[in-house]
PDB file of N, CA and C in Angstrom:
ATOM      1  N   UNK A   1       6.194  87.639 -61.372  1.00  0.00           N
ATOM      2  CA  UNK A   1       4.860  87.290 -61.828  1.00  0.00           C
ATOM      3  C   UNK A   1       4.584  88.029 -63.141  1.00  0.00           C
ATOM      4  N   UNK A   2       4.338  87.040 -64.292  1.00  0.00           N
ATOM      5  CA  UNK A   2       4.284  87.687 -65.571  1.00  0.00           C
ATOM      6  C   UNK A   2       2.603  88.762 -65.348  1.00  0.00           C
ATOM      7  N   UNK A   3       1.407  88.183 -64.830  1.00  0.00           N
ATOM      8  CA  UNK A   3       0.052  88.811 -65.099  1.00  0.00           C
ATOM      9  C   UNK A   3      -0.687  88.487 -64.230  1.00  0.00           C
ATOM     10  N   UNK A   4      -1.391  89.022 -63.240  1.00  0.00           N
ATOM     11  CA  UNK A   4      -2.442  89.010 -62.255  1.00  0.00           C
ATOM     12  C   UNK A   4      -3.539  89.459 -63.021  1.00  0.00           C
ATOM     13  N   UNK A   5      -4.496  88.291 -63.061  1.00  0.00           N
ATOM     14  CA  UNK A   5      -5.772  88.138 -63.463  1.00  0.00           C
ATOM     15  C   UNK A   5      -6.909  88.224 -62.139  1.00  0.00           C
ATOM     16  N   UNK A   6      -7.489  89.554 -62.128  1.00  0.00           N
ATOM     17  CA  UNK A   6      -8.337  90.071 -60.987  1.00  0.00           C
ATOM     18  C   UNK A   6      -9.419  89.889 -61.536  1.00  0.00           C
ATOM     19  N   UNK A   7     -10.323  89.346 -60.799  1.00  0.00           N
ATOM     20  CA  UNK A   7     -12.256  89.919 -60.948  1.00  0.00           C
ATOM     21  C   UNK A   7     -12.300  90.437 -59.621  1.00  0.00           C
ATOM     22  N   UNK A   8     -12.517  91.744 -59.980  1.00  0.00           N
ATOM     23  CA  UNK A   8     -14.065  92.967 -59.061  1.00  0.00           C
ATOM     24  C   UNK A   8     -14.529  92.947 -59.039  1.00  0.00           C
ATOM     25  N   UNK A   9     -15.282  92.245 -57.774  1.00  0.00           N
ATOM     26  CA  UNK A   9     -16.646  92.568 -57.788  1.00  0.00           C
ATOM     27  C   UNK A   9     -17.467  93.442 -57.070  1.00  0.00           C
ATOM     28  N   UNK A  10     -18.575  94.292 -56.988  1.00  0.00           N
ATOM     29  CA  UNK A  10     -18.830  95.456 -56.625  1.00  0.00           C
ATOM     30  C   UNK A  10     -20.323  95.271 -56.392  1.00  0.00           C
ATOM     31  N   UNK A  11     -21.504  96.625 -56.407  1.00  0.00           N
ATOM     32  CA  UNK A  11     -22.766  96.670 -56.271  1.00  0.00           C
ATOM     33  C   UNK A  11     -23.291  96.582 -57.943  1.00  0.00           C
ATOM     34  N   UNK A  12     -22.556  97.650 -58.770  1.00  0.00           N
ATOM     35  CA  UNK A  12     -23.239  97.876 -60.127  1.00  0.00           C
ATOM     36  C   UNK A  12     -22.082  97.687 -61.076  1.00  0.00           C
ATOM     37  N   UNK A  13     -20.538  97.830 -60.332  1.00  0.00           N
ATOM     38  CA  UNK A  13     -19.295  97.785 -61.548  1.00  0.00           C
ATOM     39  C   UNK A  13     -19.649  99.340 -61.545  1.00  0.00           C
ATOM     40  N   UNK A  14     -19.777 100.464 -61.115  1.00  0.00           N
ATOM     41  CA  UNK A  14     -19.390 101.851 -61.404  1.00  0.00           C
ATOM     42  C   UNK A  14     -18.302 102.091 -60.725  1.00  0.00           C
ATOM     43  N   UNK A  15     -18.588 101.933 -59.298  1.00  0.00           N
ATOM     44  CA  UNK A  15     -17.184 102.912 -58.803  1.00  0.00           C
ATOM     45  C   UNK A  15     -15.762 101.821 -58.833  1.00  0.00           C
ATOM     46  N   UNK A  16     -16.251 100.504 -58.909  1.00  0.00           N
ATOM     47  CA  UNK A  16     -14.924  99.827 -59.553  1.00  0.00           C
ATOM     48  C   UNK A  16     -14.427 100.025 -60.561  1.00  0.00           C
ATOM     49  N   UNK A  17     -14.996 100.300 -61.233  1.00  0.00           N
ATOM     50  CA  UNK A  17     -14.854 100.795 -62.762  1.00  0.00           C
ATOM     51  C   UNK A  17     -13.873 101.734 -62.818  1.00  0.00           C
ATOM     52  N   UNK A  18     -13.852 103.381 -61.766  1.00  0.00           N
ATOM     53  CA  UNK A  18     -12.779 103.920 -61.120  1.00  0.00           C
ATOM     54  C   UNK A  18     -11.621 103.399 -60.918  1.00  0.00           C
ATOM     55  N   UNK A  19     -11.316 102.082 -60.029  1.00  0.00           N
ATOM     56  CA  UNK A  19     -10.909 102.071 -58.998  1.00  0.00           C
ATOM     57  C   UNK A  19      -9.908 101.092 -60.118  1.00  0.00           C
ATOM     58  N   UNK A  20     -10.432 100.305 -61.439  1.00  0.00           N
ATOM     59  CA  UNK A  20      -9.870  99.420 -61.737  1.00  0.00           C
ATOM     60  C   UNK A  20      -9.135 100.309 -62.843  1.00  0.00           C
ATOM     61  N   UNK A  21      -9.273 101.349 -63.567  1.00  0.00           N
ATOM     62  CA  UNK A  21      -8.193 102.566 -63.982  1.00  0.00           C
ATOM     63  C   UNK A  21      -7.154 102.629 -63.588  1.00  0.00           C
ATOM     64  N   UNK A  22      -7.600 102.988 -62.073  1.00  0.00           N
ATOM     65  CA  UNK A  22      -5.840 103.289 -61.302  1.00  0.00           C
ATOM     66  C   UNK A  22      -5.312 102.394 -60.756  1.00  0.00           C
ATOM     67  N   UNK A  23      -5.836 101.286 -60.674  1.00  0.00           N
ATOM     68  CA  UNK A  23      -5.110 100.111 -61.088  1.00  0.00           C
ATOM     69  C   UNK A  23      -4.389  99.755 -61.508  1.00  0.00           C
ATOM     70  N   UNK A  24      -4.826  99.778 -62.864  1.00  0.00           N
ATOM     71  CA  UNK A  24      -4.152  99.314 -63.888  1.00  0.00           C
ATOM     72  C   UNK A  24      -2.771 100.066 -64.472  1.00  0.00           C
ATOM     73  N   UNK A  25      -3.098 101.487 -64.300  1.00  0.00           N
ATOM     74  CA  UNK A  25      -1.987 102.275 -64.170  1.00  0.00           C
ATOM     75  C   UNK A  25      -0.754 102.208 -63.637  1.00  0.00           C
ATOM     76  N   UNK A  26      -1.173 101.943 -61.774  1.00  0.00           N
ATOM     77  CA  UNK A  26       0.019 101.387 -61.037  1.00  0.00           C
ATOM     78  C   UNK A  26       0.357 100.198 -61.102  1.00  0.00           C
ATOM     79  N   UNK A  27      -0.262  98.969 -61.542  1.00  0.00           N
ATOM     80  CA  UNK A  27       0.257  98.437 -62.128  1.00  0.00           C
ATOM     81  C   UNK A  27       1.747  98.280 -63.206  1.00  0.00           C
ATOM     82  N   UNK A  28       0.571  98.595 -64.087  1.00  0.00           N
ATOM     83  CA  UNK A  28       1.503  98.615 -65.258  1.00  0.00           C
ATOM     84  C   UNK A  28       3.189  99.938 -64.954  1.00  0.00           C
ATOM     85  N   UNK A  29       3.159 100.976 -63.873  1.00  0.00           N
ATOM     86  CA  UNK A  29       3.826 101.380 -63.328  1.00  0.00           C
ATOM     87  C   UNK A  29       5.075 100.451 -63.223  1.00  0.00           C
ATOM     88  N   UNK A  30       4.724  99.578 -62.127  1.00  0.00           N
ATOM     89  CA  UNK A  30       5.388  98.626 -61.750  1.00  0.00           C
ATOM     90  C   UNK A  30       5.811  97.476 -62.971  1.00  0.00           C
ATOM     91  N   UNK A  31       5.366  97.466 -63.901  1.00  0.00           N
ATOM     92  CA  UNK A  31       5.957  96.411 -64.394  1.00  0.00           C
ATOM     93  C   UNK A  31       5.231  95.160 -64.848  1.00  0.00           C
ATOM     94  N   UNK A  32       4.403  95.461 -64.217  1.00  0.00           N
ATOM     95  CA  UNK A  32       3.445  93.793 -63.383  1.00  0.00           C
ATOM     96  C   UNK A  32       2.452  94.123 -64.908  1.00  0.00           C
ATOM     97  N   UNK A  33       2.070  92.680 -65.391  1.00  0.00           N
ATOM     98  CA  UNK A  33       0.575  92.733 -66.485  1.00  0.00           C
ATOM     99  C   UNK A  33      -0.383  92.575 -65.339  1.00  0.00           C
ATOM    100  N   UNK A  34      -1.630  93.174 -65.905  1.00  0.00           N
ATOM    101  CA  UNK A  34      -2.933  93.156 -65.106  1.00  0.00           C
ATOM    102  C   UNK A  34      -4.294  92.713 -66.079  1.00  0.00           C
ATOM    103  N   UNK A  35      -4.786  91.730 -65.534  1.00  0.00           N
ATOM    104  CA  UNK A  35      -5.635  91.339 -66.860  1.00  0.00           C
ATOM    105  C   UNK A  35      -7.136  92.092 -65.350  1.00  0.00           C
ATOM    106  N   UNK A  36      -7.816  92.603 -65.714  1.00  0.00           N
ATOM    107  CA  UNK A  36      -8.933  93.065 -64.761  1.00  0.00           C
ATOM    108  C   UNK A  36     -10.114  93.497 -64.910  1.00  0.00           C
ATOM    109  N   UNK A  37     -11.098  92.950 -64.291  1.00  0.00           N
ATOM    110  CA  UNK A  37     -12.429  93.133 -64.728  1.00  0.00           C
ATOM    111  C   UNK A  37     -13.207  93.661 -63.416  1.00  0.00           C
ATOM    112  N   UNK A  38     -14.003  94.365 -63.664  1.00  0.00           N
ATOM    113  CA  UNK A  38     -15.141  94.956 -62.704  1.00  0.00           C
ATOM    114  C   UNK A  38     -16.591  94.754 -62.817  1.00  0.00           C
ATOM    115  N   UNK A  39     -16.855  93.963 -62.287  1.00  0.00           N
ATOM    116  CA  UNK A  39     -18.621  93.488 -62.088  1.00  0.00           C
ATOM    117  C   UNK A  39     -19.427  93.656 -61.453  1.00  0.00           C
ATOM    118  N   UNK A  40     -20.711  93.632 -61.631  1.00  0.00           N
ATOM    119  CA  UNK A  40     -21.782  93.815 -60.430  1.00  0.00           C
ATOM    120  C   UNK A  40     -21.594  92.465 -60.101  1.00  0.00           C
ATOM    121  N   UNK A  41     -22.704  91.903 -59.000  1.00  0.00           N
ATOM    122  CA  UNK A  41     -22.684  90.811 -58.158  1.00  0.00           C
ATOM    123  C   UNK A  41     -23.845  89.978 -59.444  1.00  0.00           C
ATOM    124  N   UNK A  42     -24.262  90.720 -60.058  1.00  0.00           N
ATOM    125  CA  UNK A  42     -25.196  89.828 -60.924  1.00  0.00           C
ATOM    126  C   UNK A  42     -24.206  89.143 -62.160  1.00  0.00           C
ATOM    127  N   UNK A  43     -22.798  89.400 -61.954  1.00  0.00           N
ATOM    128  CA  UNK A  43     -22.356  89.343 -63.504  1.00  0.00           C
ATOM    129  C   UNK A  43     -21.337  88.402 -63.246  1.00  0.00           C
ATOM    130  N   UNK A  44     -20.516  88.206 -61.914  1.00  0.00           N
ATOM    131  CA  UNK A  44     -19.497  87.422 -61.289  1.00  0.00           C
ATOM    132  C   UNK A  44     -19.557  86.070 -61.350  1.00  0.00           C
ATOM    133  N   UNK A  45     -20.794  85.566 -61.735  1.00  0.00           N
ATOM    134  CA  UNK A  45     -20.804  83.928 -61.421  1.00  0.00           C
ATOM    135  C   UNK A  45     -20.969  83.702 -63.241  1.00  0.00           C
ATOM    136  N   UNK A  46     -20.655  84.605 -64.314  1.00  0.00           N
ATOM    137  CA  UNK A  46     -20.862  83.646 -65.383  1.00  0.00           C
ATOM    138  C   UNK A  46     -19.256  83.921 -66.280  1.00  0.00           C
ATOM    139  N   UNK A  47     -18.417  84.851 -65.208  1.00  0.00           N
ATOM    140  CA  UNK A  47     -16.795  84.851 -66.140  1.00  0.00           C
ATOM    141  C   UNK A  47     -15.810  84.766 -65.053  1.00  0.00           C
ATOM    142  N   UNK A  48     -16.249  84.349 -63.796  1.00  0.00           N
ATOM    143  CA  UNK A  48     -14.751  84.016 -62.663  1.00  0.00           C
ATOM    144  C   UNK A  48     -13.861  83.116 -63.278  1.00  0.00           C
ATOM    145  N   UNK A  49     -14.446  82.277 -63.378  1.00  0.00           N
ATOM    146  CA  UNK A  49     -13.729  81.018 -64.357  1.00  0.00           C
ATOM    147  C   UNK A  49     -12.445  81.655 -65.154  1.00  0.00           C
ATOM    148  N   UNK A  50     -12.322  82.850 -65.428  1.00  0.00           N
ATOM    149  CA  UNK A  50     -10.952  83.162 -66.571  1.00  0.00           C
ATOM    150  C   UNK A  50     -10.090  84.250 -65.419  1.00  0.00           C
ATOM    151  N   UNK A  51     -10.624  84.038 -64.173  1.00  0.00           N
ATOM    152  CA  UNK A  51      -9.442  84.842 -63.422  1.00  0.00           C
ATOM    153  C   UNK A  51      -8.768  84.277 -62.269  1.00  0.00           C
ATOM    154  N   UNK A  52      -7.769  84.807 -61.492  1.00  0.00           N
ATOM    155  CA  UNK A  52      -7.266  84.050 -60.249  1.00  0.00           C
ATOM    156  C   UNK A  52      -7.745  84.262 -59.345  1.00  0.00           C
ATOM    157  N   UNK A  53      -8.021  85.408 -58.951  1.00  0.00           N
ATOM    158  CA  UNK A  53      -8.323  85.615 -57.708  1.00  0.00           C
ATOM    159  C   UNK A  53      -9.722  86.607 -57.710  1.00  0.00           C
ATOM    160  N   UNK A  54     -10.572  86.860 -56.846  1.00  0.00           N
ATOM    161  CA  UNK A  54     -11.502  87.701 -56.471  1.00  0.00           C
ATOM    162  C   UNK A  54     -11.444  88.751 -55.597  1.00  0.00           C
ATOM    163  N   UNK A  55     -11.497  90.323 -56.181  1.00  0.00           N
ATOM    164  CA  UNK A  55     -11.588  91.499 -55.327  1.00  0.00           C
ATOM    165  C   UNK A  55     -13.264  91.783 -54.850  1.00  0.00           C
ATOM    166  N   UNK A  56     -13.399  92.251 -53.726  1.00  0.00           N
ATOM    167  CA  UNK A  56     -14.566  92.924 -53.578  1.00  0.00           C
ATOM    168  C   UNK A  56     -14.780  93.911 -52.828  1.00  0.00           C
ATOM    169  N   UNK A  57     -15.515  94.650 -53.324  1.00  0.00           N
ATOM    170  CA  UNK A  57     -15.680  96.098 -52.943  1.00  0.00           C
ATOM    171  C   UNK A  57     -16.357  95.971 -51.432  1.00  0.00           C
ATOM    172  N   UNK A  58     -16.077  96.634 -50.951  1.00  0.00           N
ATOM    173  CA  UNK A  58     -16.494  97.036 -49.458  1.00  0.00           C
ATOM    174  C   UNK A  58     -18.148  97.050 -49.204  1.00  0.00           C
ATOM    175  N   UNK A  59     -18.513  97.360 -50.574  1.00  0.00           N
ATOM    176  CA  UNK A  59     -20.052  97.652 -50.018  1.00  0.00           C
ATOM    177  C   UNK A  59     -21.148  96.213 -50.374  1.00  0.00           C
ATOM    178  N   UNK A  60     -19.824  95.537 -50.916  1.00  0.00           N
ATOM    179  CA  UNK A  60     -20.704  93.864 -50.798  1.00  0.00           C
ATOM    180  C   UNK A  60     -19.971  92.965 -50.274  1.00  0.00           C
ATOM    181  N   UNK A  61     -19.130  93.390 -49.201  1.00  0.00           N
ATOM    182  CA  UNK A  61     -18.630  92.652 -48.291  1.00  0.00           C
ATOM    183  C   UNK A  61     -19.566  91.424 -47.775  1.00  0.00           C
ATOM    184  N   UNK A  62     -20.338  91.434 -47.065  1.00  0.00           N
ATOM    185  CA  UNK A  62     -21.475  91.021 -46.869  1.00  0.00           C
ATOM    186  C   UNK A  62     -22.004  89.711 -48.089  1.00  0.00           C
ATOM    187  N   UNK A  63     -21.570  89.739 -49.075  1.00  0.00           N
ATOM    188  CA  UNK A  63     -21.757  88.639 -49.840  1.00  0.00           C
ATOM    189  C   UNK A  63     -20.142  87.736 -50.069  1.00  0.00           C
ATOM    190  N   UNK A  64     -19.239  88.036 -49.047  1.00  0.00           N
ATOM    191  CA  UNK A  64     -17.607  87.522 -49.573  1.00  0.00           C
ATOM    192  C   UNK A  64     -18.177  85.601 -49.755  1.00  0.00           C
ATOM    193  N   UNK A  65     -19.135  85.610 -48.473  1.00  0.00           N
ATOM    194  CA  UNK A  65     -18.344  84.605 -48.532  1.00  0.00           C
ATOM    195  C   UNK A  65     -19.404  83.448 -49.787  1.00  0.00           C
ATOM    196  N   UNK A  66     -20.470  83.987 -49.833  1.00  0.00           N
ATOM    197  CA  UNK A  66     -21.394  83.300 -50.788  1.00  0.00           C
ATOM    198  C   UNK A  66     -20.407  83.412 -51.878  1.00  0.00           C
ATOM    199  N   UNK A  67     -19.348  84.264 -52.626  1.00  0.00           N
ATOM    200  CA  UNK A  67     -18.880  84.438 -53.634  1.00  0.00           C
ATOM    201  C   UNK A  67     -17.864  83.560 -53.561  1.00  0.00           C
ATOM    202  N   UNK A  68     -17.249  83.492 -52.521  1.00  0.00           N
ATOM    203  CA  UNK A  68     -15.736  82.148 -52.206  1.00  0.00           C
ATOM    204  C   UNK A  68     -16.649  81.272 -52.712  1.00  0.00           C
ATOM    205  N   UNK A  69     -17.765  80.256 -52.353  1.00  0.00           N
ATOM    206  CA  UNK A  69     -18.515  79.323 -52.236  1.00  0.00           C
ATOM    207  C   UNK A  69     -18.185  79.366 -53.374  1.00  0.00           C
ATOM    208  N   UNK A  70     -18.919  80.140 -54.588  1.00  0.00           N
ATOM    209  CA  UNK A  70     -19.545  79.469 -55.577  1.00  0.00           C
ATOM    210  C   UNK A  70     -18.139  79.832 -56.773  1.00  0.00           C
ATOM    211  N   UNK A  71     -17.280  80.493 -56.250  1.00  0.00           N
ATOM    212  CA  UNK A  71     -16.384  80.762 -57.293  1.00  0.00           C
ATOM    213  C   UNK A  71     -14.897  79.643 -57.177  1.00  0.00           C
ATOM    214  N   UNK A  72     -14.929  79.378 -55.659  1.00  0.00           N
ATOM    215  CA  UNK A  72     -13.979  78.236 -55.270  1.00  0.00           C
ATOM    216  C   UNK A  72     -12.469  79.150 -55.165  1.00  0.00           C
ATOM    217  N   UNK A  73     -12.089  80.746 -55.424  1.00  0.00           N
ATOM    218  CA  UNK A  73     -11.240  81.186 -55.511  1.00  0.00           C
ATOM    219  C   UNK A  73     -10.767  81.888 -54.228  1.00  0.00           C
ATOM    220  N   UNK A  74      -9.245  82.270 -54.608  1.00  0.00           N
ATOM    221  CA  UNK A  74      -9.056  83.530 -52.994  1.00  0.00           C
ATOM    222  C   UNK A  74      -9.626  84.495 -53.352  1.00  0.00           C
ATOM    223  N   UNK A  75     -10.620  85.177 -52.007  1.00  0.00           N
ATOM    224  CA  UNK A  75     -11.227  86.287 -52.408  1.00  0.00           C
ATOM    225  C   UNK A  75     -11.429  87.083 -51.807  1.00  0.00           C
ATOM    226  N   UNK A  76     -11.269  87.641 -50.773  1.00  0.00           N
ATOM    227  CA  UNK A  76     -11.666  88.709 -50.214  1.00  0.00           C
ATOM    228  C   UNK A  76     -12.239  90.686 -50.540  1.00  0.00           C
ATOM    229  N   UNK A  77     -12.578  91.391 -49.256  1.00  0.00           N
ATOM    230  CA  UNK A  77     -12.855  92.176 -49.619  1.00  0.00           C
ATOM    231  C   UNK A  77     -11.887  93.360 -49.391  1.00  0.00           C
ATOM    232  N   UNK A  78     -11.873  94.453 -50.189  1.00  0.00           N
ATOM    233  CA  UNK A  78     -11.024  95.435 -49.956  1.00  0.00           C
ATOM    234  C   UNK A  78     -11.299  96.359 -49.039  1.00  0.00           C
ATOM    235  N   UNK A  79     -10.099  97.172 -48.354  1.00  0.00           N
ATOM    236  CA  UNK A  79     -11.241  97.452 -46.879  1.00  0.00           C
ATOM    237  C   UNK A  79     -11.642  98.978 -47.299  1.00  0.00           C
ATOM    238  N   UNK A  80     -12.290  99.506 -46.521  1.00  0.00           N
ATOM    239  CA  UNK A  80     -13.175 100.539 -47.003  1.00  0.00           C
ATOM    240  C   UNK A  80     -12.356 102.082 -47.832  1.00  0.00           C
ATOM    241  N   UNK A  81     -11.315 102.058 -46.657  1.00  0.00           N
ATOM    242  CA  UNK A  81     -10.616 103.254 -46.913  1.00  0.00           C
ATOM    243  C   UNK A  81      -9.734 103.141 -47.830  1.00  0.00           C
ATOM    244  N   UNK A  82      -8.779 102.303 -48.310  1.00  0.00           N
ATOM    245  CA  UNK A  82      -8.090 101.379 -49.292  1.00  0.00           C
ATOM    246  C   UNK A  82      -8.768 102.026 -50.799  1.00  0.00           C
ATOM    247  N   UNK A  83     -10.549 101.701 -51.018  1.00  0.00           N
ATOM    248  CA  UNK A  83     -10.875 101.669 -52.125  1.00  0.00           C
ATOM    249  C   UNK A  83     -11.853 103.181 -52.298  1.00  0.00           C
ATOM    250  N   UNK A  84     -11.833 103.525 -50.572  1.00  0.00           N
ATOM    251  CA  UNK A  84     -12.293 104.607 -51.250  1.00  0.00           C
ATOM    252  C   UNK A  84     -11.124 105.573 -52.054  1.00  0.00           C
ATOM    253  N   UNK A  85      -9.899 105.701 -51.268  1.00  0.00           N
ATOM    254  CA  UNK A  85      -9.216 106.850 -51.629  1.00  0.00           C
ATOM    255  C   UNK A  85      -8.175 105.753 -53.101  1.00  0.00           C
ATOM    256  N   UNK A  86      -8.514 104.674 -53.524  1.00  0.00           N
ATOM    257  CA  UNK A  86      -7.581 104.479 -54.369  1.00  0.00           C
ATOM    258  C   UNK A  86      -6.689 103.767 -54.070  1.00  0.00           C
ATOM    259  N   UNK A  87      -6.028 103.286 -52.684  1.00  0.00           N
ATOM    260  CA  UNK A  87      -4.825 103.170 -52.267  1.00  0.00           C
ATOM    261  C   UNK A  87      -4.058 101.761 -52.709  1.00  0.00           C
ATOM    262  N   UNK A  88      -3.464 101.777 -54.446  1.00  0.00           N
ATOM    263  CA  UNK A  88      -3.349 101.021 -54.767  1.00  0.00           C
ATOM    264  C   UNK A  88      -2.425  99.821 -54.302  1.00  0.00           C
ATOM    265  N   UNK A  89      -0.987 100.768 -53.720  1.00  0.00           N
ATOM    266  CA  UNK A  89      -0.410  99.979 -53.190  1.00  0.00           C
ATOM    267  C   UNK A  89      -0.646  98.918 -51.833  1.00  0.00           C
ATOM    268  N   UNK A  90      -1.388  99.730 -51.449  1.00  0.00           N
ATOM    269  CA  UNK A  90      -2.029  97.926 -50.318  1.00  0.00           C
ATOM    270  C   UNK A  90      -3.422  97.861 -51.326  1.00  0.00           C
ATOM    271  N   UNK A  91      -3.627  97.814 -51.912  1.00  0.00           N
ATOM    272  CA  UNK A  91      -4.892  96.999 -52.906  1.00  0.00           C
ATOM    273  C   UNK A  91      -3.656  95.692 -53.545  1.00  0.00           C
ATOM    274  N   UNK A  92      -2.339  96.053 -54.444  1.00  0.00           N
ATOM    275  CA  UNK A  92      -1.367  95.440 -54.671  1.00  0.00           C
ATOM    276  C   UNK A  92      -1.087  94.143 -53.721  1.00  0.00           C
ATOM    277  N   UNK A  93      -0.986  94.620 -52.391  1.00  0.00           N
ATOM    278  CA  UNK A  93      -0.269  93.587 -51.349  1.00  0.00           C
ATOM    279  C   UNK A  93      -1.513  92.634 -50.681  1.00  0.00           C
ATOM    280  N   UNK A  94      -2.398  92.863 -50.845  1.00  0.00           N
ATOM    281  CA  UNK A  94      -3.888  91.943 -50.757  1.00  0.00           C
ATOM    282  C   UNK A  94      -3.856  91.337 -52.013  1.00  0.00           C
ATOM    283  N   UNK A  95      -3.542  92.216 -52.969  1.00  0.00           N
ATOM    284  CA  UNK A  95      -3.966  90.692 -54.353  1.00  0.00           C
ATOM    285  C   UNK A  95      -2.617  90.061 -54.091  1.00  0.00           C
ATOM    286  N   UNK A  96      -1.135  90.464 -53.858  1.00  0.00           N
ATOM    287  CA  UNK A  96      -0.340  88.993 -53.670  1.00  0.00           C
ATOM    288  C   UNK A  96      -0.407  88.255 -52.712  1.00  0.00           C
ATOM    289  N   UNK A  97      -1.129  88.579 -51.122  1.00  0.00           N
ATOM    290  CA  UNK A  97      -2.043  87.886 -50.521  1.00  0.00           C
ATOM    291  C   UNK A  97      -2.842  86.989 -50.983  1.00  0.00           C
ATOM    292  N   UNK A  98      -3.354  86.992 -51.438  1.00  0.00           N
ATOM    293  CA  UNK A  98      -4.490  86.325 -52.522  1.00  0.00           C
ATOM    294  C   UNK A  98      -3.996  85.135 -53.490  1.00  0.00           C
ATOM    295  N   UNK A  99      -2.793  85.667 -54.335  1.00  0.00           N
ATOM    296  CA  UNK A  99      -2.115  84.683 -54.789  1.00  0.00           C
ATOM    297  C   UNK A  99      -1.315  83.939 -54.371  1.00  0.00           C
ATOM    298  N   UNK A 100      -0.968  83.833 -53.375  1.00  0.00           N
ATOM    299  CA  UNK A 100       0.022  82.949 -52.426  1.00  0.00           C
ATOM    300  C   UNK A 100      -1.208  82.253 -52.088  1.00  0.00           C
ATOM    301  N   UNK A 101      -2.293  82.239 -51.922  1.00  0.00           N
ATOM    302  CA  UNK A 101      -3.162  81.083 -51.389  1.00  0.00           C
ATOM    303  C   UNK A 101      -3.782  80.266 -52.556  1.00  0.00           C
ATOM    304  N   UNK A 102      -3.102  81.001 -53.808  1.00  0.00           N
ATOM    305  CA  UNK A 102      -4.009  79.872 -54.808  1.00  0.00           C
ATOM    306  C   UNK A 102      -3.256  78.381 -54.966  1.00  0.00           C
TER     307      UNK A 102
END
């Protein structure tokens, strides 16, 4: 896979904002391009359109599925402990989760 194109979505885009750093790091670790963005829930419905898949933060779980609806993409949420401590490598194996369903 030449580039995984992620949207984050979150409460405000702060602590994704974190989370999409070390990301990108292990990522690019690996080899892999990462095109990635981090949003509040107010900001997700006017640039999904330029990504593949949808991340979401744990603490707007609770909106997954209004966001599948209106974005039409794979999307789920990341699970709590995963994004609190960083844990990129299963953050990794959920987004190729994700892309096998597009």
């Amino acid at each position: 896979m030449e580039q995984m194109n992620i949207l984050l979505v979150c409460a405000g885009g702060m602590s994704t904002g974190i989370l999409m750093k070390k990301m990108e790091k292990y990522w690019s670790d690996k080899g892999i391009g990462l095109n990635i963005k981090a949003v509040g829930l107010s900001e997700y419905q006017d640039i999904y359109q330029n990504f593949d898949i949808v991340m979401v933060g744990p603490q707007v779980s609770y909106r997954l599925k209004e966001i599948k609806e209106n974005t039409q993409l794979p999307c789920e949420a990341i699970q709590s402990f995963d994004y609190a401590v960083a844990n990129c490598d299963n953050i990794m194996k959920l987004a190729e989760k994700l892309y096998s369903e597009k």
